[in-house]
N, C-alpha and C. Protein backbone atom coordinates (compact mmCIF):
# COMPACT_ATOMS: atom_id res chain seq x y z
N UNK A 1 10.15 -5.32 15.75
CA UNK A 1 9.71 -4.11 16.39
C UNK A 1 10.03 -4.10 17.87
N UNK A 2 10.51 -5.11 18.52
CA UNK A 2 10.76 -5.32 20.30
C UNK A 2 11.79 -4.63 20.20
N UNK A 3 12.77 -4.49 19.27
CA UNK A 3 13.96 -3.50 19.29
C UNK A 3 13.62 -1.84 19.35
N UNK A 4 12.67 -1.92 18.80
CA UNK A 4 12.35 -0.18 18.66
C UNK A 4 11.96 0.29 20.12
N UNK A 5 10.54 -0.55 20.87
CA UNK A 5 10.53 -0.50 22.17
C UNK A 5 11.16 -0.31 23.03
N UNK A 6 12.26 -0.97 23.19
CA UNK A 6 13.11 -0.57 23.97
C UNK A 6 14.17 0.53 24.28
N UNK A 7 13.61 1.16 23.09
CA UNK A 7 15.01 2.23 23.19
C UNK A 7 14.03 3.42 23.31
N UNK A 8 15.25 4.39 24.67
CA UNK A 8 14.17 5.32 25.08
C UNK A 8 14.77 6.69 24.17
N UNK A 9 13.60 7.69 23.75
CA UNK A 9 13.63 9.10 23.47
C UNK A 9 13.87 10.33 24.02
N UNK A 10 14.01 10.31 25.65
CA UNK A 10 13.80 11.05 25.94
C UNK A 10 12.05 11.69 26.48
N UNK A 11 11.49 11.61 25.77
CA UNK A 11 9.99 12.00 25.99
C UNK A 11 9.18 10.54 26.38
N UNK A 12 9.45 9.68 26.94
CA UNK A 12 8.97 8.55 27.16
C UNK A 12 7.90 8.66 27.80
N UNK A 13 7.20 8.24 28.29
CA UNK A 13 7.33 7.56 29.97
C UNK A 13 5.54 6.07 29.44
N UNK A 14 5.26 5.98 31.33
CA UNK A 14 4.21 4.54 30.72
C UNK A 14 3.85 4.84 30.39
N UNK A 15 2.56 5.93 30.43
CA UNK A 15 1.25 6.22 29.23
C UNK A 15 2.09 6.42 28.14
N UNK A 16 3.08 7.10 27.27
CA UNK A 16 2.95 6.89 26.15
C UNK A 16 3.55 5.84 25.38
N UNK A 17 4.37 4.83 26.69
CA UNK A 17 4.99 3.62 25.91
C UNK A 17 3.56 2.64 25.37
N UNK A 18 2.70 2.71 26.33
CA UNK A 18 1.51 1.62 26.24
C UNK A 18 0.91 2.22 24.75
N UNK A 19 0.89 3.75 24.89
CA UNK A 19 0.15 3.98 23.55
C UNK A 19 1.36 3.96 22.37
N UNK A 20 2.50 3.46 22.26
CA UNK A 20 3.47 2.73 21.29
C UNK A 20 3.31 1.60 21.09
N UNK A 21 3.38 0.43 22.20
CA UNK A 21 2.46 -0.47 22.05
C UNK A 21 2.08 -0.75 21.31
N UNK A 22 0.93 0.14 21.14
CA UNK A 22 -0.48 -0.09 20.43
C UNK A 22 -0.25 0.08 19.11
N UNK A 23 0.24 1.32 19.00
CA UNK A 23 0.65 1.73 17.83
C UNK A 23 1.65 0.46 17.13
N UNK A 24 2.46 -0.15 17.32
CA UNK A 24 3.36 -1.23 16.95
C UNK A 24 2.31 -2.75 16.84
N UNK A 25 1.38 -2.41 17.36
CA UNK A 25 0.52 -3.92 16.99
C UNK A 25 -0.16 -3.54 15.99
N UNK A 26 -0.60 -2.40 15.73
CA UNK A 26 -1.59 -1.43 14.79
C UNK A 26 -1.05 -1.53 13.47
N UNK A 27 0.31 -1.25 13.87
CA UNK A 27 1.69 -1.57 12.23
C UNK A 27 1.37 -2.60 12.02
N UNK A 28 1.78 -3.82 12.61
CA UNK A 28 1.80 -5.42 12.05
C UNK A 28 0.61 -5.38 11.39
N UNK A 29 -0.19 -5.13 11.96
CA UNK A 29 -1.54 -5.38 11.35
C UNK A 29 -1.77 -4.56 10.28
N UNK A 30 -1.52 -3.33 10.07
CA UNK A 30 -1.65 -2.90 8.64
C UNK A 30 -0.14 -3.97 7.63
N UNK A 31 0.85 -4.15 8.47
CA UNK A 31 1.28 -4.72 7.43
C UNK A 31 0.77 -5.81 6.65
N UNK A 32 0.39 -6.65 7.47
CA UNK A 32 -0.24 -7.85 6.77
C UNK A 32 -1.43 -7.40 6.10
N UNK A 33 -2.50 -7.24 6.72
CA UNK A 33 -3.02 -6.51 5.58
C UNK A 33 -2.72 -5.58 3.70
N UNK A 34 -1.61 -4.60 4.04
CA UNK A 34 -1.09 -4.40 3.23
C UNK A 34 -0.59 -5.30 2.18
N UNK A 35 0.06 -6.41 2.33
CA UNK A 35 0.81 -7.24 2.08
C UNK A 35 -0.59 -8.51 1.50
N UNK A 36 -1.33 -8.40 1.66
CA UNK A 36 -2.34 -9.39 1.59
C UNK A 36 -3.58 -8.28 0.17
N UNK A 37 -2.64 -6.77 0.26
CA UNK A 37 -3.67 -6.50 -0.65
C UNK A 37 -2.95 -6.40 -2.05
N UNK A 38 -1.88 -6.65 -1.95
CA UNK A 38 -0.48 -6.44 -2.43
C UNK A 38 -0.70 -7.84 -3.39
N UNK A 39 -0.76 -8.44 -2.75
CA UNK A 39 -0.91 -10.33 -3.74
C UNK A 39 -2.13 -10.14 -4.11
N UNK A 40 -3.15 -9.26 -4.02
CA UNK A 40 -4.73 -9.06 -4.82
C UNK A 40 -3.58 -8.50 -6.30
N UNK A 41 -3.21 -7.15 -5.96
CA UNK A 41 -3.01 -6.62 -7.18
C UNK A 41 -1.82 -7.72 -8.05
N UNK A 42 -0.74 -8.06 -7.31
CA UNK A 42 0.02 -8.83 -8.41
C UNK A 42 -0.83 -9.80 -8.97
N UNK A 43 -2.13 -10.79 -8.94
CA UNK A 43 -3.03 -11.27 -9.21
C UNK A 43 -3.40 -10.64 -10.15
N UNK A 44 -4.53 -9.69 -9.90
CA UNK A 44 -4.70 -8.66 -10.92
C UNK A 44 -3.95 -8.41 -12.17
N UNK A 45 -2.79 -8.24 -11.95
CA UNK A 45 -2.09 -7.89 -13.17
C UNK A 45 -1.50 -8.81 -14.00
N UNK A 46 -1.09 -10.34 -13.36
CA UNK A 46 -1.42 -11.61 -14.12
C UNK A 46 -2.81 -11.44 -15.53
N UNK A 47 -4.12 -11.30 -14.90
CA UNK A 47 -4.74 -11.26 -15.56
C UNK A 47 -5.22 -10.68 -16.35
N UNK A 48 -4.61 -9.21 -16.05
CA UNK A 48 -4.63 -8.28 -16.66
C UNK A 48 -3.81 -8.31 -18.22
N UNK A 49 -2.32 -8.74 -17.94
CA UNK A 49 -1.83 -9.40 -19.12
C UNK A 49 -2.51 -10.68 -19.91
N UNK A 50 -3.15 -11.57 -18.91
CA UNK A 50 -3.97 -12.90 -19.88
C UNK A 50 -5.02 -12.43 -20.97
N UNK A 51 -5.78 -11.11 -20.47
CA UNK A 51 -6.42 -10.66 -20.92
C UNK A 51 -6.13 -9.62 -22.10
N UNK A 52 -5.16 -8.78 -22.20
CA UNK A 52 -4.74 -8.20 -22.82
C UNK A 52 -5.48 -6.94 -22.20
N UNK A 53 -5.59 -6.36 -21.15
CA UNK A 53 -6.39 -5.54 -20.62
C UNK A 53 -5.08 -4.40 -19.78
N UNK A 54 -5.09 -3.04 -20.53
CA UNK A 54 -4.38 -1.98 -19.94
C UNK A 54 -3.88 -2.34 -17.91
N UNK A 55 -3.08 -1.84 -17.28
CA UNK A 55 -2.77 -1.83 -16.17
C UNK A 55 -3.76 -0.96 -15.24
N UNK A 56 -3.23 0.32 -16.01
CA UNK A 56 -4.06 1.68 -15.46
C UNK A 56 -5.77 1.09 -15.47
N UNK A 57 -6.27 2.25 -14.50
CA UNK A 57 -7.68 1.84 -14.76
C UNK A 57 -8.39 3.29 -13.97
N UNK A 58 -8.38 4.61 -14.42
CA UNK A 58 -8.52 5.46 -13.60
C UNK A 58 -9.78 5.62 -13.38
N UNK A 59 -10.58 4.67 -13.95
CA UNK A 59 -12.15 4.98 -13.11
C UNK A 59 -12.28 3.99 -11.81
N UNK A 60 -11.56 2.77 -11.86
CA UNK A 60 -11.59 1.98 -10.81
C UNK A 60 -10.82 2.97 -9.64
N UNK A 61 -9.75 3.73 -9.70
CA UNK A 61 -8.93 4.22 -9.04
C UNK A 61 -9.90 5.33 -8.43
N UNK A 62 -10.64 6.37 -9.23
CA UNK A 62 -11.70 7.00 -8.53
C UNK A 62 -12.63 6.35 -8.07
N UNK A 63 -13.33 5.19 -8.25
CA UNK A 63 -14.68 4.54 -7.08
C UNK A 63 -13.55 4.32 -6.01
N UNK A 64 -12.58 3.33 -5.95
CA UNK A 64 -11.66 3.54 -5.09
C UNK A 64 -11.92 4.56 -3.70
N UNK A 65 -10.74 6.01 -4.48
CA UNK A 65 -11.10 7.21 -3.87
C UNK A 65 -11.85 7.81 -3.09
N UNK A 66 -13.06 7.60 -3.55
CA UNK A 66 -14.25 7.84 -3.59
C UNK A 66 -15.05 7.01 -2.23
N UNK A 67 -14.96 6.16 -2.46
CA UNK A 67 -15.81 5.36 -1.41
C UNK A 67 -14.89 5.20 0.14
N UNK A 68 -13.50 5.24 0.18
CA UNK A 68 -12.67 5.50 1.28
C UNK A 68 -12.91 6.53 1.91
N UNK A 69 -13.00 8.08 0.89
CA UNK A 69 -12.98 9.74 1.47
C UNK A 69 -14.49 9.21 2.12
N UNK A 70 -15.61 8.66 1.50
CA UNK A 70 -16.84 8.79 1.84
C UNK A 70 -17.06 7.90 3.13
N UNK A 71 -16.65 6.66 3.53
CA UNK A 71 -17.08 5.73 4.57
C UNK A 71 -15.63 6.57 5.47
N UNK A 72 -14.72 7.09 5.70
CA UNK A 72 -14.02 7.44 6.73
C UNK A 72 -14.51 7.75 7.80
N UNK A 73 -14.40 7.09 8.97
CA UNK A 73 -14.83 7.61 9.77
C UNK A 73 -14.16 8.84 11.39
N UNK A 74 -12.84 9.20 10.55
CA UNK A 74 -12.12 9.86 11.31
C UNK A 74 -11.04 9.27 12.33
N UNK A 75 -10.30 10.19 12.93
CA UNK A 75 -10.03 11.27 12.83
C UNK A 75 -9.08 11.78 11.54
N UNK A 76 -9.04 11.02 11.01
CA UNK A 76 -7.81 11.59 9.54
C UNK A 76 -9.12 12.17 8.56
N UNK A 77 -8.77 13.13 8.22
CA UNK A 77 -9.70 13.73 7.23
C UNK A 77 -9.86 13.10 5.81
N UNK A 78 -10.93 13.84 4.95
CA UNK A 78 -10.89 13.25 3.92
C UNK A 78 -9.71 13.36 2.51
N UNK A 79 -9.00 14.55 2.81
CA UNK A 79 -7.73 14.92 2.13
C UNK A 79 -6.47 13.70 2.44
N UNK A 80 -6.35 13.36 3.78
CA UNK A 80 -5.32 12.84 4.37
C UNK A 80 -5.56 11.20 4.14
N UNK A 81 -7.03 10.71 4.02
CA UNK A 81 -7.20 9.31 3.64
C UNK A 81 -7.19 9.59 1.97
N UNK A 82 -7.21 10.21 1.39
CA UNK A 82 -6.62 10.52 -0.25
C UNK A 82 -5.67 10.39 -0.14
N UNK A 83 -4.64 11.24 0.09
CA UNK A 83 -3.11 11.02 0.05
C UNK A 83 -2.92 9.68 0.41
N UNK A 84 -3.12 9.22 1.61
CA UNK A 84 -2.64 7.60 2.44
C UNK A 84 -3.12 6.11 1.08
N UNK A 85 -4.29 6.60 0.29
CA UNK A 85 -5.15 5.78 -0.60
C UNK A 85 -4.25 6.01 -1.82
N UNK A 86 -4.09 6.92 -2.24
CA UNK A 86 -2.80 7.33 -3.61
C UNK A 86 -1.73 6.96 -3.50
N UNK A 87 -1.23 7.09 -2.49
CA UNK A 87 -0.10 6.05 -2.49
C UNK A 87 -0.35 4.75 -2.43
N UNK A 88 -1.28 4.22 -1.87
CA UNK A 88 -1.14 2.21 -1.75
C UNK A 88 -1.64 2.05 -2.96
N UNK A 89 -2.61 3.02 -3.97
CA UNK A 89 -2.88 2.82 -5.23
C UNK A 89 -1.78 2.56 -5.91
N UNK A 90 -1.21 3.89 -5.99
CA UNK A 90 0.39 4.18 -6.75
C UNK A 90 1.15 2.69 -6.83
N UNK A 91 1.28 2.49 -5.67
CA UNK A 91 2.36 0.87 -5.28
C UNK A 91 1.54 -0.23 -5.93
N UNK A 92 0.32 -0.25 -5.67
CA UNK A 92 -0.27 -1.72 -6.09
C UNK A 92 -0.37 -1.60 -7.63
N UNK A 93 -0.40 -0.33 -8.61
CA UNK A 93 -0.27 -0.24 -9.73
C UNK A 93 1.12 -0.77 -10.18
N UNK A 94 2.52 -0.05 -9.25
CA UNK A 94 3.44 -0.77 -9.54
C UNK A 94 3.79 -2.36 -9.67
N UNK A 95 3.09 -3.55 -8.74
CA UNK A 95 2.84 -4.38 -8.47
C UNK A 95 2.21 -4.74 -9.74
N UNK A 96 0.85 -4.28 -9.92
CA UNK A 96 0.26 -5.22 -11.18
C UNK A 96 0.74 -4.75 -12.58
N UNK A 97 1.98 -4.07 -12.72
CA UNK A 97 2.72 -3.97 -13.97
C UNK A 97 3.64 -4.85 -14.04
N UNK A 98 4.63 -4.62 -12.77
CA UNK A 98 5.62 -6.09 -12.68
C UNK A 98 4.90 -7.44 -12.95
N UNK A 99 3.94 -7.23 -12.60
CA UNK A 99 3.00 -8.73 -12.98
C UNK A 99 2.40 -8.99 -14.33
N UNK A 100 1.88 -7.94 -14.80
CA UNK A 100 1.58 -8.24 -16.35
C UNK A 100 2.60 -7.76 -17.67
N UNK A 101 4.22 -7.35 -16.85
CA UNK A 101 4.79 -7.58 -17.69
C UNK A 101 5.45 -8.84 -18.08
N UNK A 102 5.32 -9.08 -19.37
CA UNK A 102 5.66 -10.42 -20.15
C UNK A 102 6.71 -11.02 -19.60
N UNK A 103 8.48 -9.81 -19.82
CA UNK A 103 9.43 -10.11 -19.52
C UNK A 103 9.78 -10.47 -18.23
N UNK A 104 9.21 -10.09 -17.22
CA UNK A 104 9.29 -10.38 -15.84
C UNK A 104 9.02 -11.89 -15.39
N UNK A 105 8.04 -12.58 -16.52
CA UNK A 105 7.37 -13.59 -16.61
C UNK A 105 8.18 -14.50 -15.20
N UNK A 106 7.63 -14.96 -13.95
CA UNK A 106 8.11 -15.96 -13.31
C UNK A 106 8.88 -14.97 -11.99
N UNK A 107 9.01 -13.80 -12.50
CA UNK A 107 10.33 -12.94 -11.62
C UNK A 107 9.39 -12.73 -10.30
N UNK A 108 9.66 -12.76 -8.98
CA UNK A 108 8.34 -11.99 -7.90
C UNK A 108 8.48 -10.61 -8.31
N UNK A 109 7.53 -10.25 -7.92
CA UNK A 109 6.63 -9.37 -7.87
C UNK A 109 7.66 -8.14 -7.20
N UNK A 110 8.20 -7.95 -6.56
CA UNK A 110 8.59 -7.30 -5.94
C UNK A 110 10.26 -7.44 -6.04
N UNK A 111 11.09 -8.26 -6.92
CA UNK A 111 12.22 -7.86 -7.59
C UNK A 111 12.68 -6.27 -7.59
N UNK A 112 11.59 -5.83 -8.78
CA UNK A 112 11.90 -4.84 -9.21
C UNK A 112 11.46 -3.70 -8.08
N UNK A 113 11.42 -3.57 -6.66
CA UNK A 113 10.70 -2.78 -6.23
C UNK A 113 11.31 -1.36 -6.35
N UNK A 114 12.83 -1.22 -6.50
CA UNK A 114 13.58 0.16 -6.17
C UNK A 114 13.60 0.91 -7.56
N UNK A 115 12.76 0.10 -8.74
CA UNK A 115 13.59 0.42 -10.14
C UNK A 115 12.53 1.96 -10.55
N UNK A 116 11.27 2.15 -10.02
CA UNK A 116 11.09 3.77 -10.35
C UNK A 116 10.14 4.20 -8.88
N UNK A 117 10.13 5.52 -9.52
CA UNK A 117 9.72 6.74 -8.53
C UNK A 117 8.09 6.43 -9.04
N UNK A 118 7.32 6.76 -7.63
CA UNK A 118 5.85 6.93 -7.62
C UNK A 118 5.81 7.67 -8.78
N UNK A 119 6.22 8.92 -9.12
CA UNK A 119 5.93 9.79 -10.27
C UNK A 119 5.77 9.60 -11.30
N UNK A 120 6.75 8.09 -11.87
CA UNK A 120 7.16 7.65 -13.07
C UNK A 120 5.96 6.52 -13.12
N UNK A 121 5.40 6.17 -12.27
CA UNK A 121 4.03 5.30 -12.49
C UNK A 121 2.85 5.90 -13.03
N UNK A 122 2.67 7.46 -12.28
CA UNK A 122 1.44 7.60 -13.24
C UNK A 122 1.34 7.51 -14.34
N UNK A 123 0.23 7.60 -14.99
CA UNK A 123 -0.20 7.37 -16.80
C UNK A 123 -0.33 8.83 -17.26
């Protein structure tokens, strides 16, 4: 990301480089995070296959929903932390299928990441 910093837009200047900054430490940190919730679900879906237990789970996916729209505490509304939550759902569903599929057995998790569209995940 020190590469992105440095290159100017046009609309620069200090106050809004400092608040890029921020914003660029704010990324790392959702990435890892992300990435740390990412190895929950490929987990998940290990066991999900040990178990013989479906992938989908659309009541877990609504408490989910549900408890994010409800503890938000702004400024992104409760529509806009839905959308942002449906998608990391969407992906981590992709994740714990690559994982509890049989044939993949041993493959990471993330091989297959380009092979379908969010769309083609729902149930």
């Amino acid at each position: 990301m020190a590469e992105e910093r440095d290159v100017k837009d046009g609309d620069s200047s200090p106050e809004i480089d400092g608040w890029r900054r921020r914003i660029d430490a704010i990324d790392e940190q959702l990435m890892g995070l992300l990435n740390s919730r990412s190895a929950c679900a490929v987990e998940i879906g290990r066991i999900k296959r040990r178990l013989g237990l479906p992938v989908y789970s659309p009541e877990r996916e609504a408490l989910i929903l549900d408890r994010v729209m409800r503890e938000n505490p702004g400024p992104l509304d409760a529509t806009a932390v839905r959308r942002v939550f449906e998608r990391i759902i969407d992906e981590s569903r992709r994740l714990e299928r690559l994982a509890a599929d049989p044939t993949r057995a041993g493959e990471p998790a993330g091989a297959a990441a380009d092979e379908a569209s969010p769309v083609q995940e729902r149930e």
